[in-house]
C-alpha atoms as a PDB file:
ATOM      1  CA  UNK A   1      76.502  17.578  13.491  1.00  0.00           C
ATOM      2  CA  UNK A   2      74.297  15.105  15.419  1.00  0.00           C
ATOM      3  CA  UNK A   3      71.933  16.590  17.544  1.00  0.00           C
ATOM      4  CA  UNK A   4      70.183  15.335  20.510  1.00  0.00           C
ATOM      5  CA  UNK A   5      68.555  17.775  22.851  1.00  0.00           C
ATOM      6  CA  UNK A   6      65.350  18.234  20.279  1.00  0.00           C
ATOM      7  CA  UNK A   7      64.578  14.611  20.807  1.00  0.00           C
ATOM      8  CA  UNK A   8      64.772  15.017  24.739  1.00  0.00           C
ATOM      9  CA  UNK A   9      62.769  18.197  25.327  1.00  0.00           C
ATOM     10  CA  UNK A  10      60.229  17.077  22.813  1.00  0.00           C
ATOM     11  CA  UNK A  11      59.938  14.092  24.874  1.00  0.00           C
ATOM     12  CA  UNK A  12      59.492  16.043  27.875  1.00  0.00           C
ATOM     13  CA  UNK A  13      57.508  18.475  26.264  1.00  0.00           C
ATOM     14  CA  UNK A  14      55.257  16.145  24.870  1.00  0.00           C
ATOM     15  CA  UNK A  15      54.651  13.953  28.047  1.00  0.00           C
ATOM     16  CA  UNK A  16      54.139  16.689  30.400  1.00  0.00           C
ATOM     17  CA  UNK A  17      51.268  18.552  27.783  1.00  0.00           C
ATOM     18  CA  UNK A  18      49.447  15.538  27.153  1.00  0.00           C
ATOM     19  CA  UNK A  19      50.037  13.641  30.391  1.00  0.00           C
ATOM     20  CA  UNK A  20      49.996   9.907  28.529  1.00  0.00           C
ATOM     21  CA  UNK A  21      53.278   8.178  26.867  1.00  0.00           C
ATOM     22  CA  UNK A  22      51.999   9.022  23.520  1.00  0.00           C
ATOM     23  CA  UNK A  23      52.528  12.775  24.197  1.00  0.00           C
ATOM     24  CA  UNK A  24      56.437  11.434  24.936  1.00  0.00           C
ATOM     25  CA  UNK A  25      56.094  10.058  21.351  1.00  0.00           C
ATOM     26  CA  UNK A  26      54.429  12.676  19.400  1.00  0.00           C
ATOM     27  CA  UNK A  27      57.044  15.287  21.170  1.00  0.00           C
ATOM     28  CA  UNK A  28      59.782  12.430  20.473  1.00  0.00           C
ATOM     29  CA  UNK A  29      59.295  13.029  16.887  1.00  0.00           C
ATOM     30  CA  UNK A  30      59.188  16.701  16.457  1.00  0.00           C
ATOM     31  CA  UNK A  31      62.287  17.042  18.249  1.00  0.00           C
ATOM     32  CA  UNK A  32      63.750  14.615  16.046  1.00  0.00           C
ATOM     33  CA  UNK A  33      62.717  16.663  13.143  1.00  0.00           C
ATOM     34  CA  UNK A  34      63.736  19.421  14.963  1.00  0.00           C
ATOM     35  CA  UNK A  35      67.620  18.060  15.034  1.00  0.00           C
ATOM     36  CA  UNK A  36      67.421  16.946  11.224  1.00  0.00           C
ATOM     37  CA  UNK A  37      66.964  20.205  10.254  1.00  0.00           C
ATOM     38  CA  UNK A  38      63.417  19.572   9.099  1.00  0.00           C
ATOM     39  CA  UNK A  39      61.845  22.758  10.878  1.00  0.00           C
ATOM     40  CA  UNK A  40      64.133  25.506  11.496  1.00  0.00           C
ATOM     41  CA  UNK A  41      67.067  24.587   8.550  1.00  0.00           C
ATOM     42  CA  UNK A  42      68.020  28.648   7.894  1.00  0.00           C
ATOM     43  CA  UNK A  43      71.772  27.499   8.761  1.00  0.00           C
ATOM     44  CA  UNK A  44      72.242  24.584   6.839  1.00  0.00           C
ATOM     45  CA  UNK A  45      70.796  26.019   3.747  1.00  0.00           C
ATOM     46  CA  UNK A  46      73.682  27.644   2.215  1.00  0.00           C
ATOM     47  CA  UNK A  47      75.648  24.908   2.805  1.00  0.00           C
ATOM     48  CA  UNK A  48      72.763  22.494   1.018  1.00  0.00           C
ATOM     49  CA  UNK A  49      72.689  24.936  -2.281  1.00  0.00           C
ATOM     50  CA  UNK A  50      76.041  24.434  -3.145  1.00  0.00           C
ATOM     51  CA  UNK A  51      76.084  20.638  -1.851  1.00  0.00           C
ATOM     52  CA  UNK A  52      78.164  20.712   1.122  1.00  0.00           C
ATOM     53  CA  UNK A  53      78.600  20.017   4.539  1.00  0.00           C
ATOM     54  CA  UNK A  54      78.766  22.767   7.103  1.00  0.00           C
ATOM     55  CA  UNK A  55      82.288  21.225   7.879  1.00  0.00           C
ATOM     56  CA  UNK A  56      83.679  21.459   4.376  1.00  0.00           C
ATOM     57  CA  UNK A  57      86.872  23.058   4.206  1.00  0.00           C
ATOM     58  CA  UNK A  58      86.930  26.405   2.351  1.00  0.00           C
ATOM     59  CA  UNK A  59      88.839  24.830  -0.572  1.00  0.00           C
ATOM     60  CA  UNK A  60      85.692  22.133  -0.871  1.00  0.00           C
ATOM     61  CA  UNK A  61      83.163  25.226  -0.878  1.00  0.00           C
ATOM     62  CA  UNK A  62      85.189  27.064  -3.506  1.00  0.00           C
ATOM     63  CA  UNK A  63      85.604  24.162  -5.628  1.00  0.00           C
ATOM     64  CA  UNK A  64      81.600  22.989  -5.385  1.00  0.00           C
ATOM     65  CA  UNK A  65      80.714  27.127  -6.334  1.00  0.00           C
ATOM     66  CA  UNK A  66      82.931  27.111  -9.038  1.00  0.00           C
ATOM     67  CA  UNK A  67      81.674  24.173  -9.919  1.00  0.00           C
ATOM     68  CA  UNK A  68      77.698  25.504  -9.743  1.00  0.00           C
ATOM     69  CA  UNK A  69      78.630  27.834 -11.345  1.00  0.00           C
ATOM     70  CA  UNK A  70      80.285  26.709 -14.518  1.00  0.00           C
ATOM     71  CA  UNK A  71      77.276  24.683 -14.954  1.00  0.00           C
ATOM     72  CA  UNK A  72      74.616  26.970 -13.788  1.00  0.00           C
ATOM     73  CA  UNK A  73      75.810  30.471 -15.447  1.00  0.00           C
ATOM     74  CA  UNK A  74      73.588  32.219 -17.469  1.00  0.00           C
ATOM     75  CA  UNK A  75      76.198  32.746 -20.090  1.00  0.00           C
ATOM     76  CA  UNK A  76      76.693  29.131 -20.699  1.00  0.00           C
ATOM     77  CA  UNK A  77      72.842  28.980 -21.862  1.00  0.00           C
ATOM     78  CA  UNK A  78      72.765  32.096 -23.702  1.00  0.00           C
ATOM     79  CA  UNK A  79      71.066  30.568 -27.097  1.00  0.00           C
ATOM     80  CA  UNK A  80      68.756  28.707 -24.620  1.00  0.00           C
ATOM     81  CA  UNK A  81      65.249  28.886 -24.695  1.00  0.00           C
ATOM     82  CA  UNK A  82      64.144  32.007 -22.581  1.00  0.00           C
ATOM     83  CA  UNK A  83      62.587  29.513 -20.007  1.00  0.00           C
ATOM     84  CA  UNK A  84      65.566  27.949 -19.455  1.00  0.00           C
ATOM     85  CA  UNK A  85      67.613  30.739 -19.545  1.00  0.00           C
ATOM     86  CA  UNK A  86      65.593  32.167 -16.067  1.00  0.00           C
ATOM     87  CA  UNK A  87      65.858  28.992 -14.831  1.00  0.00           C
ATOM     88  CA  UNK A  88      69.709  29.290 -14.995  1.00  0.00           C
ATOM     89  CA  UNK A  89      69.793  32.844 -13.474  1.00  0.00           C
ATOM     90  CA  UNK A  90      67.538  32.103 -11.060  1.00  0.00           C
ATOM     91  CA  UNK A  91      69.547  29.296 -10.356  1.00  0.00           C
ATOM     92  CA  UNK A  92      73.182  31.197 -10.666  1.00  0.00           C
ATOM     93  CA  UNK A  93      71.622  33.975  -8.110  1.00  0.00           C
ATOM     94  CA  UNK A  94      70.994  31.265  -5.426  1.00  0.00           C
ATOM     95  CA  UNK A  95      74.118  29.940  -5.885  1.00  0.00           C
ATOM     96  CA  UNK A  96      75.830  33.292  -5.187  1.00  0.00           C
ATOM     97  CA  UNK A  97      73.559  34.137  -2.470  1.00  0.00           C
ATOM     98  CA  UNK A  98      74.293  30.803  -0.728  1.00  0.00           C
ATOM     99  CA  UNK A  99      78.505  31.309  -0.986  1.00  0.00           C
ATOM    100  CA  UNK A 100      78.142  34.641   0.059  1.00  0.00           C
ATOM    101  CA  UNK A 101      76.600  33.817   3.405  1.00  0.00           C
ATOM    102  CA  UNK A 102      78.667  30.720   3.727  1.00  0.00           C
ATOM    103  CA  UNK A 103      81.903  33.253   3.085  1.00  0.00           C
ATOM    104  CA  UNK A 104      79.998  35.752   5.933  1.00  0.00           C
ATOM    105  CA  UNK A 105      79.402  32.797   8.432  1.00  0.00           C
ATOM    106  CA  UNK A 106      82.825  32.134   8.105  1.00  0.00           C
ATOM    107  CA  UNK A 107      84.304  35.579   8.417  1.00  0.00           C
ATOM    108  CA  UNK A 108      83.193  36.050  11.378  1.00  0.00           C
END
């Protein structure tokens, strides 16, 4: 997804509040962090945990969880050392969390 509008009513934004052309700059380049996703990224992180684009196919998000998850389950580190082992269920729970709302987004 390529955004553009972030850039432009930074620009504005930033012009009109500081009346000089560095305003239009300094609003330029929030708005372009704006459309990367830098300040507001709640709906692309889901897609980021497991790896994916937002326009993966549902067969490339089920593949990349199962994936995760072979790698990430807690069972698979069971004789582990205990740090590791939270590390992997902390990891496996974000992993979950993330398909879960991808599977919602999609439902609906």
């Amino acid at each position: 997804m390529n955004r553009w509008y972030g850039k432009l009513l930074g620009f504005i934004a930033g012009w009109l509040l500081l009346r000089h052309p560095a305003g239009g700059l300094i609003g330029l380049l929030i708005g372009h962090a704006f459309d990367a996703g830098w300040i507001a990224p709640g709906k692309a992180k889901p897609y980021r945990v497991l790896g994916v684009t937002s326009d993966a196919s549902d067969a490339e998000i089920d593949q990349a969880y199962r994936r995760l998850m072979s790698q990430y389950h807690p069972d698979k580190v069971a004789g582990a050392a205990p740090e590791l082992r939270a590390r992997a269920e902390e990891k496996a729970r974000a992993i979950n969390a993330a398909y879960d709302r991808i599977r919602e987004l999609r439902q609906r």
